[in-house]
PDB file of N, CA and C in Angstrom:
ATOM      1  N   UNK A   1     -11.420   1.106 -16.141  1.00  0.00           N
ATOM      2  CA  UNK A   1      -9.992   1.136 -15.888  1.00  0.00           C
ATOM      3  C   UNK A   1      -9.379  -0.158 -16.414  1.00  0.00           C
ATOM      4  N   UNK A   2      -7.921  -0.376 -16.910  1.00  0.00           N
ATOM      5  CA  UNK A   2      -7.376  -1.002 -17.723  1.00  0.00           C
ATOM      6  C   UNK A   2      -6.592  -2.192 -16.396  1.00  0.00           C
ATOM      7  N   UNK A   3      -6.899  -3.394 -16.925  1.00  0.00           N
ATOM      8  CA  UNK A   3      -6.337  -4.273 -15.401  1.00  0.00           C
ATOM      9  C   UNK A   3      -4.862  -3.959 -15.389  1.00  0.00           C
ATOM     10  N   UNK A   4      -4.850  -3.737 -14.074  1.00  0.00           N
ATOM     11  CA  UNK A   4      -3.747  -3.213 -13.049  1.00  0.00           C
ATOM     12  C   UNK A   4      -3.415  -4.555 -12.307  1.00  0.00           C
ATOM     13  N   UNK A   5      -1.870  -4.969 -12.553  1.00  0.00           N
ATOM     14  CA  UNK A   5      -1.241  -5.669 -11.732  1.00  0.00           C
ATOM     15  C   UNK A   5      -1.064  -5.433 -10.374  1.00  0.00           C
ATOM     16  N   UNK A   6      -0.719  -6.328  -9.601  1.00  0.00           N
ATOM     17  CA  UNK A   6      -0.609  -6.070  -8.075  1.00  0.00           C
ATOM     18  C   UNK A   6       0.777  -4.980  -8.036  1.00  0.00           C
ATOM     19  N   UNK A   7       1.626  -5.181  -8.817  1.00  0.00           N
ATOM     20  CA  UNK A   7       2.931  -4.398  -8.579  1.00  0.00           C
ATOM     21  C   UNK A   7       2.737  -3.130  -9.262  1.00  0.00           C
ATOM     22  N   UNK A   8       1.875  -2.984  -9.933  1.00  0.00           N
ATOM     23  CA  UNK A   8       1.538  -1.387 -10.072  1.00  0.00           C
ATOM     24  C   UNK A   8       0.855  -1.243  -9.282  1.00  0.00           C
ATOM     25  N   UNK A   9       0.307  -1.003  -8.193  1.00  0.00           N
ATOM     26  CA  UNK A   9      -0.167  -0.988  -7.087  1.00  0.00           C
ATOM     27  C   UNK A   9       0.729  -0.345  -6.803  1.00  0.00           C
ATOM     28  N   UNK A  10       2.085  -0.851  -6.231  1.00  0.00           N
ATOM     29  CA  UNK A  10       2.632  -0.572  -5.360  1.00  0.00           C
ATOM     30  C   UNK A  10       3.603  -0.493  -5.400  1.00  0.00           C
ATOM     31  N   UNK A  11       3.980  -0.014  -6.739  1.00  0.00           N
ATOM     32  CA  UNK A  11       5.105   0.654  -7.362  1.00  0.00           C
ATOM     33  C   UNK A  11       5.720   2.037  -7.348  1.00  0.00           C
ATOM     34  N   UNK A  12       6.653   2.855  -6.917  1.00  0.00           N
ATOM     35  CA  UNK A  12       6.556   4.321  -6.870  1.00  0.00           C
ATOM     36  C   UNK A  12       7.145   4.847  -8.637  1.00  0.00           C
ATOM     37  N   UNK A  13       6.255   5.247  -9.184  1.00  0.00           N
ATOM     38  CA  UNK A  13       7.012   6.315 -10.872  1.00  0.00           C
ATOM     39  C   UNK A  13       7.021   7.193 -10.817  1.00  0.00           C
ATOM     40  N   UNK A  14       8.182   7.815 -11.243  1.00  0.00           N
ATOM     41  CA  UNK A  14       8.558   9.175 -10.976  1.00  0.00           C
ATOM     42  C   UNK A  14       8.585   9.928 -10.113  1.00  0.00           C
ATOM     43  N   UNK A  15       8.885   8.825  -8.801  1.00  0.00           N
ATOM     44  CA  UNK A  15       8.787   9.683  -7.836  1.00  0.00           C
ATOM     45  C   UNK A  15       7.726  10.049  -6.593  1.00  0.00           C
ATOM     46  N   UNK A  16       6.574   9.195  -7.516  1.00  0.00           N
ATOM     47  CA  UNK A  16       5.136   9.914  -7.129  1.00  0.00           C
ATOM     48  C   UNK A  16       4.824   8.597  -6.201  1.00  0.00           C
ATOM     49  N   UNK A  17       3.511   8.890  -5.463  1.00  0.00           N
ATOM     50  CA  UNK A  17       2.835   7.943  -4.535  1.00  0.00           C
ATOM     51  C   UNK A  17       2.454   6.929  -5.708  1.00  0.00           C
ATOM     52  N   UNK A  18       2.405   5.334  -5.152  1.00  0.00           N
ATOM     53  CA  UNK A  18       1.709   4.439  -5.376  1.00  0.00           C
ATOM     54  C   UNK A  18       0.694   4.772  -5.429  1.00  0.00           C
ATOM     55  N   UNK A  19       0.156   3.842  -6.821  1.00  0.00           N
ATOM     56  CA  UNK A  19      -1.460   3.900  -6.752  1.00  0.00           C
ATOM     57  C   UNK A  19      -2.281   3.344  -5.430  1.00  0.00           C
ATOM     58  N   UNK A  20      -1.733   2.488  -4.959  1.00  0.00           N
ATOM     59  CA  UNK A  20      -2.918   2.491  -3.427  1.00  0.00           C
ATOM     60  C   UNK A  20      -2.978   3.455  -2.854  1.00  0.00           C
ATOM     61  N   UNK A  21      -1.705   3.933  -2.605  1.00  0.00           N
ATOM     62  CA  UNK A  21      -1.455   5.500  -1.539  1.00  0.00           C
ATOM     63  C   UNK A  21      -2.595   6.281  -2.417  1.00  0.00           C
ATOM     64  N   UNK A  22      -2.627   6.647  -3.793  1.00  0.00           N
ATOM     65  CA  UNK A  22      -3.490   7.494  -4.039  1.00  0.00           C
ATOM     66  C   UNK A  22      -4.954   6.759  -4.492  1.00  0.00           C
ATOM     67  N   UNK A  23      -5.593   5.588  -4.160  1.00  0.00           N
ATOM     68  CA  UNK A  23      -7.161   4.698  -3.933  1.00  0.00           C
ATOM     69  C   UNK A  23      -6.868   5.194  -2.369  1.00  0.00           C
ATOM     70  N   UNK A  24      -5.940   5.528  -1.462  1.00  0.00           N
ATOM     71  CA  UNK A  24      -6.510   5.531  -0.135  1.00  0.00           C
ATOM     72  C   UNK A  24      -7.024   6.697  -0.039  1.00  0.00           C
ATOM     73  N   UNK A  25      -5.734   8.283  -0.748  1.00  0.00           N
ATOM     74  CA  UNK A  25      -6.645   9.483  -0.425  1.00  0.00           C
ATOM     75  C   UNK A  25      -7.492   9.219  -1.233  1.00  0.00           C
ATOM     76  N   UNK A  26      -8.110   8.907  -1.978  1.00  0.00           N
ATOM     77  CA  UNK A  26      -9.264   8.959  -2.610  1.00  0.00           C
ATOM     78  C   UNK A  26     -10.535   8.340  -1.579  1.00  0.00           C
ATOM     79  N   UNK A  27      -9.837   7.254  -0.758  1.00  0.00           N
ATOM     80  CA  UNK A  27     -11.483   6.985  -0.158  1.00  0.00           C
ATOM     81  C   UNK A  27     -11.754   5.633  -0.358  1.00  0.00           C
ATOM     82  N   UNK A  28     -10.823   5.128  -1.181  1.00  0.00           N
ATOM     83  CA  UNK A  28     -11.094   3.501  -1.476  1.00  0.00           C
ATOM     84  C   UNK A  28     -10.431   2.501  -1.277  1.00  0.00           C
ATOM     85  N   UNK A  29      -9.865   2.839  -0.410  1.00  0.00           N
ATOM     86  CA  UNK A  29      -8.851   2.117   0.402  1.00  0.00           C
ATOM     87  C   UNK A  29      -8.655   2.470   1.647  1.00  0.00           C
ATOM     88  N   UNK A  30      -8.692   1.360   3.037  1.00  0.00           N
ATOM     89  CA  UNK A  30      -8.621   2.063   3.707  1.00  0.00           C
ATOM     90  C   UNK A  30      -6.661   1.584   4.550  1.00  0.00           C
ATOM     91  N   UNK A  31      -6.858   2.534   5.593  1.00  0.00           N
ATOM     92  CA  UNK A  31      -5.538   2.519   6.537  1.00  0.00           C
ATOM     93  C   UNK A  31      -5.101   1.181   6.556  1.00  0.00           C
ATOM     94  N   UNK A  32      -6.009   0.144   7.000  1.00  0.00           N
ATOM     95  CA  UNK A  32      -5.832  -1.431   7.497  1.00  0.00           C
ATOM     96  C   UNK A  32      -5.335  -1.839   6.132  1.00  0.00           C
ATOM     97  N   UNK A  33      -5.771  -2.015   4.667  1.00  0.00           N
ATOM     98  CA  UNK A  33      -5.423  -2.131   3.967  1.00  0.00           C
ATOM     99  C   UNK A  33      -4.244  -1.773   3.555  1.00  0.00           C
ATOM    100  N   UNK A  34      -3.633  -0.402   3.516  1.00  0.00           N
ATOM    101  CA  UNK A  34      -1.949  -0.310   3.465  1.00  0.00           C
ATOM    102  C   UNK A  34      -1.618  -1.140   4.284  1.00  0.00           C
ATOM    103  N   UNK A  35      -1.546  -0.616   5.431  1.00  0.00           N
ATOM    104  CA  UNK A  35      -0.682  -1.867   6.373  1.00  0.00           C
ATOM    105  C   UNK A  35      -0.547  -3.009   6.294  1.00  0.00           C
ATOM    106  N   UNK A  36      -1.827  -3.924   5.662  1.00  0.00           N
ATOM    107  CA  UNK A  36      -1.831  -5.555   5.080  1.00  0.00           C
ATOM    108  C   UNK A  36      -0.813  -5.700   4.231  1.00  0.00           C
ATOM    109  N   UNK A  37      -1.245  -4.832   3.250  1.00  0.00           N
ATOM    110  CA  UNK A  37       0.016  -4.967   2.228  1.00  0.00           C
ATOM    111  C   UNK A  37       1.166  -4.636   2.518  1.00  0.00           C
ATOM    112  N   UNK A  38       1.561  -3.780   2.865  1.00  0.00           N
ATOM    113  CA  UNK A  38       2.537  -3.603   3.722  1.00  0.00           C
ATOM    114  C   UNK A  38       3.113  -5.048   4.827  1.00  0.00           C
ATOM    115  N   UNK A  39       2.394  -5.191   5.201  1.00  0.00           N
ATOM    116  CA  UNK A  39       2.820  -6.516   5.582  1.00  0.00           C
ATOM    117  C   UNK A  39       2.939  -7.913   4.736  1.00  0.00           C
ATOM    118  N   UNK A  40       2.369  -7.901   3.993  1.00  0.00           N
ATOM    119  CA  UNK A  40       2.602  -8.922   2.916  1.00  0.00           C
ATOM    120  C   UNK A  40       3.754  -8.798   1.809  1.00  0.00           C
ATOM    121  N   UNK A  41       4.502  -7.235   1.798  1.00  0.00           N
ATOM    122  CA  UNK A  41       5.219  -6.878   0.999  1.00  0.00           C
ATOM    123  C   UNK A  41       6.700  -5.773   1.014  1.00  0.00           C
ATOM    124  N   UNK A  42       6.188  -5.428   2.543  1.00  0.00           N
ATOM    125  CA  UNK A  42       7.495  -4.530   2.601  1.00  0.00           C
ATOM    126  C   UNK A  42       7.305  -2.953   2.232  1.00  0.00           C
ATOM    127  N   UNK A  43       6.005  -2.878   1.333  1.00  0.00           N
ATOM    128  CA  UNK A  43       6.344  -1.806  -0.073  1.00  0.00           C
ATOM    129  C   UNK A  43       7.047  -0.542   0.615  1.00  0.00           C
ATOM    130  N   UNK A  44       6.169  -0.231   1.602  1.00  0.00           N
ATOM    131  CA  UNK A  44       6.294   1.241   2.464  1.00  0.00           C
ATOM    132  C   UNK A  44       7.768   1.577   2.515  1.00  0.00           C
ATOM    133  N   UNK A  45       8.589   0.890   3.096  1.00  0.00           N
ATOM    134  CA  UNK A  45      10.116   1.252   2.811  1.00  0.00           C
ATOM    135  C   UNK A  45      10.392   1.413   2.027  1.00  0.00           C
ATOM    136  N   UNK A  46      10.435   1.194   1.003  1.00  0.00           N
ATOM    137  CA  UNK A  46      10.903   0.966  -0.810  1.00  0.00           C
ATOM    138  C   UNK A  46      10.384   2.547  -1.105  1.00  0.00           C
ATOM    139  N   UNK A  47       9.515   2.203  -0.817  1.00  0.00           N
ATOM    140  CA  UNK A  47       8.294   3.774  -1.733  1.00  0.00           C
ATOM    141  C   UNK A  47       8.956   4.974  -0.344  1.00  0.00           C
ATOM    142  N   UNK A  48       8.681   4.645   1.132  1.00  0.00           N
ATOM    143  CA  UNK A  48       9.455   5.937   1.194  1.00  0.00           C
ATOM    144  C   UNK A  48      10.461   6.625   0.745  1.00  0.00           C
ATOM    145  N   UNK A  49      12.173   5.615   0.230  1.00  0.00           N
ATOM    146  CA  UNK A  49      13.121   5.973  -0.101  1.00  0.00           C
ATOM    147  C   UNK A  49      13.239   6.818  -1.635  1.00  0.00           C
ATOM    148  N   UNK A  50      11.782   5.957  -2.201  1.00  0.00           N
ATOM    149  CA  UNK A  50      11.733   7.085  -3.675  1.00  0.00           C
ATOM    150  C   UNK A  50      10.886   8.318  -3.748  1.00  0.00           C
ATOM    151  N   UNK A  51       9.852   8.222  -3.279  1.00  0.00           N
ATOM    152  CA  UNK A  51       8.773   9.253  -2.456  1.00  0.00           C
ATOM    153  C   UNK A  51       9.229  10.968  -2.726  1.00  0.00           C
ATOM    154  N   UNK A  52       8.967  11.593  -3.676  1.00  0.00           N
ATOM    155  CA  UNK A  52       9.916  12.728  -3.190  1.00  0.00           C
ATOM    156  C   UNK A  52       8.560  13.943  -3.009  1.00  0.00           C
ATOM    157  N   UNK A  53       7.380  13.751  -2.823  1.00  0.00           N
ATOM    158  CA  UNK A  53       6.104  14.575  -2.524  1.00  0.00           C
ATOM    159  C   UNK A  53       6.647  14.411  -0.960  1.00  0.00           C
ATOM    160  N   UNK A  54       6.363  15.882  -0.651  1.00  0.00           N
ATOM    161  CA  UNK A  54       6.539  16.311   0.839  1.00  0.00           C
ATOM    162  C   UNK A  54       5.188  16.831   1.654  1.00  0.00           C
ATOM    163  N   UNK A  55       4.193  16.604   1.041  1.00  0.00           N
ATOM    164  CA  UNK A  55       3.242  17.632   1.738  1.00  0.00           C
ATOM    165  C   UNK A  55       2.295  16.227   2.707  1.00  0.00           C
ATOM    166  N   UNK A  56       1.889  15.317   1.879  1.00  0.00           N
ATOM    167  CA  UNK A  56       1.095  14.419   2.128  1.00  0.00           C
ATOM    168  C   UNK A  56       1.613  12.798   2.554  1.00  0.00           C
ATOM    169  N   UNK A  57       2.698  12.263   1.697  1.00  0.00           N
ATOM    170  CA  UNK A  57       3.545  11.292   2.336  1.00  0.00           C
ATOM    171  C   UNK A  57       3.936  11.163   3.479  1.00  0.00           C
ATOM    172  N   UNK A  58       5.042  12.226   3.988  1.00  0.00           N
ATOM    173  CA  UNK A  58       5.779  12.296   5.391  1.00  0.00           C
ATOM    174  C   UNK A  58       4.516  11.761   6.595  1.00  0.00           C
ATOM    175  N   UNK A  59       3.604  12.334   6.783  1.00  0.00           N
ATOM    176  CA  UNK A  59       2.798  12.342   7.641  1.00  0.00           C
ATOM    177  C   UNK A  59       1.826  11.133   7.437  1.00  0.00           C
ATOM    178  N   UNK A  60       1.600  10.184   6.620  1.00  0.00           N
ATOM    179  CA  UNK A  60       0.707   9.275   6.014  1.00  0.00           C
ATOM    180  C   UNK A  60       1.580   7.939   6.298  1.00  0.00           C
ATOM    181  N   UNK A  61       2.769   8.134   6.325  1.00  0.00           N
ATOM    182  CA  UNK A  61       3.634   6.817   6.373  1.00  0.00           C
ATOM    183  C   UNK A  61       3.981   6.790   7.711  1.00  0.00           C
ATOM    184  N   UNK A  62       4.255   8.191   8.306  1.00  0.00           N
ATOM    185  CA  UNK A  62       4.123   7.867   9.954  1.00  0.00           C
ATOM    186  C   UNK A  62       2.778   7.508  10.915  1.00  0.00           C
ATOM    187  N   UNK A  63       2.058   7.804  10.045  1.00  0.00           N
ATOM    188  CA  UNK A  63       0.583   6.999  10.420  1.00  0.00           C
ATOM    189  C   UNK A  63       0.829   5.709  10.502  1.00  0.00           C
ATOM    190  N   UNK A  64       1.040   5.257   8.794  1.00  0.00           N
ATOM    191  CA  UNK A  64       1.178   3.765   8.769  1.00  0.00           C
ATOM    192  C   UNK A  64       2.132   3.165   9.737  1.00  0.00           C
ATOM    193  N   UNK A  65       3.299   3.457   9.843  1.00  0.00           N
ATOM    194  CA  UNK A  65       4.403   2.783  10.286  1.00  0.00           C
ATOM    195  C   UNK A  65       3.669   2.820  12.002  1.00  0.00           C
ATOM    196  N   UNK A  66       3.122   3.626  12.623  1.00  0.00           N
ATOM    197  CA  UNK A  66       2.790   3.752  13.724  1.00  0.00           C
ATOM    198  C   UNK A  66       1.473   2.891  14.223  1.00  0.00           C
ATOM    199  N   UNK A  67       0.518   2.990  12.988  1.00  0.00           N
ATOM    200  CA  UNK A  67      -0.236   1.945  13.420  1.00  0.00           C
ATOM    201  C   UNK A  67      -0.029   0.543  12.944  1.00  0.00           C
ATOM    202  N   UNK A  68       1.184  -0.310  12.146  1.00  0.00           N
ATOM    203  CA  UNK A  68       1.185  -1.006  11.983  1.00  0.00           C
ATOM    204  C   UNK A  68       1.103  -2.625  13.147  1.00  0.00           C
ATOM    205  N   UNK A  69       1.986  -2.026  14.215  1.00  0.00           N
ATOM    206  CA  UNK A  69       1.695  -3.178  15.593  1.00  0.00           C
ATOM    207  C   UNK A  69       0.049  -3.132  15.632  1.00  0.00           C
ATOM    208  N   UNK A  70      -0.617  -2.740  15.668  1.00  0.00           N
ATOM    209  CA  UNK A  70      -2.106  -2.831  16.359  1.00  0.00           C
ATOM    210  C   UNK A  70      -3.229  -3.353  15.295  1.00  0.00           C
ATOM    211  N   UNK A  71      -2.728  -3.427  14.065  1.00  0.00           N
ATOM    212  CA  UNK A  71      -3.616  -4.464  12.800  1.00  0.00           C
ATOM    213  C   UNK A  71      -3.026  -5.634  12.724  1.00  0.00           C
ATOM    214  N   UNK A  72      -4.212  -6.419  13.344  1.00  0.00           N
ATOM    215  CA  UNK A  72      -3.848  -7.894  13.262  1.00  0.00           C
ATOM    216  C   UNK A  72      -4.472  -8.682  12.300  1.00  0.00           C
ATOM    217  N   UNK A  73      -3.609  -9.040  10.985  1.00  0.00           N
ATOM    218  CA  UNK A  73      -4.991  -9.981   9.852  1.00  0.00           C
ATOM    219  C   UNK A  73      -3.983 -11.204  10.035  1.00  0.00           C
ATOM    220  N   UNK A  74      -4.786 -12.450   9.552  1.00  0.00           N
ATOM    221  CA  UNK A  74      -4.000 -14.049   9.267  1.00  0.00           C
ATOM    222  C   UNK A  74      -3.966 -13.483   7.595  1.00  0.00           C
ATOM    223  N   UNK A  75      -2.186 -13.112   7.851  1.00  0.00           N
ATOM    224  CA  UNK A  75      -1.671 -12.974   6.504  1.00  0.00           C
ATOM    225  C   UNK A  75      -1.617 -14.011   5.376  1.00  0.00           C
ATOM    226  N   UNK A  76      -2.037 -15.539   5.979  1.00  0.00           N
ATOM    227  CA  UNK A  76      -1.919 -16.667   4.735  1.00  0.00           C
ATOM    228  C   UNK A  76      -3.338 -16.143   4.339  1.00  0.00           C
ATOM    229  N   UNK A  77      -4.388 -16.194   4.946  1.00  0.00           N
ATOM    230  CA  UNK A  77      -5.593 -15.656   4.456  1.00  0.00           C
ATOM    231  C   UNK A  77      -5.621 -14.105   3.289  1.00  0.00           C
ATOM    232  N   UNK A  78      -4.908 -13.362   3.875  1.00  0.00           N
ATOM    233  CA  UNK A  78      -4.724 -12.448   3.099  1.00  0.00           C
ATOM    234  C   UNK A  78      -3.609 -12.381   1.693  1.00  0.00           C
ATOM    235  N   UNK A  79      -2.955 -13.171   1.841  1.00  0.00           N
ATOM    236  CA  UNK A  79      -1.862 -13.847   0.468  1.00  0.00           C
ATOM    237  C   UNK A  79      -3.307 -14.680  -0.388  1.00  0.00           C
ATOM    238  N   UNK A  80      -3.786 -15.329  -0.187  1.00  0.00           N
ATOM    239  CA  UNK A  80      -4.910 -16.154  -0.730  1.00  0.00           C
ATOM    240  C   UNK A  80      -5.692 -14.938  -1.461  1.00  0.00           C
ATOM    241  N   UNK A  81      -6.392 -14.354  -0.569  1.00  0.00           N
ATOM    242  CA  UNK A  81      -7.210 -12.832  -1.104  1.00  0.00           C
ATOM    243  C   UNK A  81      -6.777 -12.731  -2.512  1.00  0.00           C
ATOM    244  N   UNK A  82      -5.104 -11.681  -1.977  1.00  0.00           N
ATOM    245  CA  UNK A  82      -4.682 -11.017  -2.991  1.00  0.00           C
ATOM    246  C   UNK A  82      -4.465 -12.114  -4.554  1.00  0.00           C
ATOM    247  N   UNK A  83      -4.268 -13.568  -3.978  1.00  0.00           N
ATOM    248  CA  UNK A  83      -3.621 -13.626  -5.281  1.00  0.00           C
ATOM    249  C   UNK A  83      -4.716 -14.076  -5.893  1.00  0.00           C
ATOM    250  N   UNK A  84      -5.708 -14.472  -5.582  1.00  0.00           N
ATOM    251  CA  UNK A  84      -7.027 -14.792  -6.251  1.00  0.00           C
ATOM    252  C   UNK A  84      -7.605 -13.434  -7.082  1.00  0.00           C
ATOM    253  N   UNK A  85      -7.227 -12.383  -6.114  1.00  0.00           N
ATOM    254  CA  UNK A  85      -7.726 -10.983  -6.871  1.00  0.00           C
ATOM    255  C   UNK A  85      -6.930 -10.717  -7.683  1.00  0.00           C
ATOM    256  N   UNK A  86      -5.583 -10.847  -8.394  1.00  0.00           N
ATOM    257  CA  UNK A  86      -4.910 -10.760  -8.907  1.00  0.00           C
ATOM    258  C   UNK A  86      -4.951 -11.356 -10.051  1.00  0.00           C
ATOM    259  N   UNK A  87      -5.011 -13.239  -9.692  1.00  0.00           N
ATOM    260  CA  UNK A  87      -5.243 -13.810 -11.212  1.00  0.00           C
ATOM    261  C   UNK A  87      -6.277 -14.298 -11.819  1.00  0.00           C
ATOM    262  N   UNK A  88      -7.295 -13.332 -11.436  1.00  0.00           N
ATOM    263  CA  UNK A  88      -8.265 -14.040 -12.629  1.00  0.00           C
ATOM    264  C   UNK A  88      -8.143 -12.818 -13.590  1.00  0.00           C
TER     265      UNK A  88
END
């Protein structure tokens, strides 16, 4: 696979799920992980308002949004993560 920026990640095109949303149904990503990012970034709002798949979103973001109080990470730790994974 061709290196992928953090903001294609978590970008919505055309409409469609972010590529994490679709590494999570896939299995390679898990729940805690949206929500990190999500917390490090906001995305989930953004991407619901463009979002226009109805079958699998609606119900996946009320997951997220619902379990977001109960994942606790030290987000400077996790800003560090990402941007180390990011720029090399």
């Amino acid at each position: 696979m061709d290196q992928i920026s953090f903001d294609d990640l978590l970008t919505v095109k055309d409409k469609q799920l972010p590529l994490v949303v679709t590494l999570y149904n896939r299995g390679e990503v898990s729940l805690a992980t949206l929500v990190i990012l999500n917390k490090l970034t906001g995305f989930l709002h953004q991407a619901n308002k463009s979002i226009s798949e109805t079958i699998v979103w609606p119900d996946l973001y009320r997951k997220l949004t619902k379990l977001e109080p109960f994942i606790e990470a030290d987000l400077d730790k996790m800003k560090k993560i990402v941007v180390n994974t990011f720029n090399t």
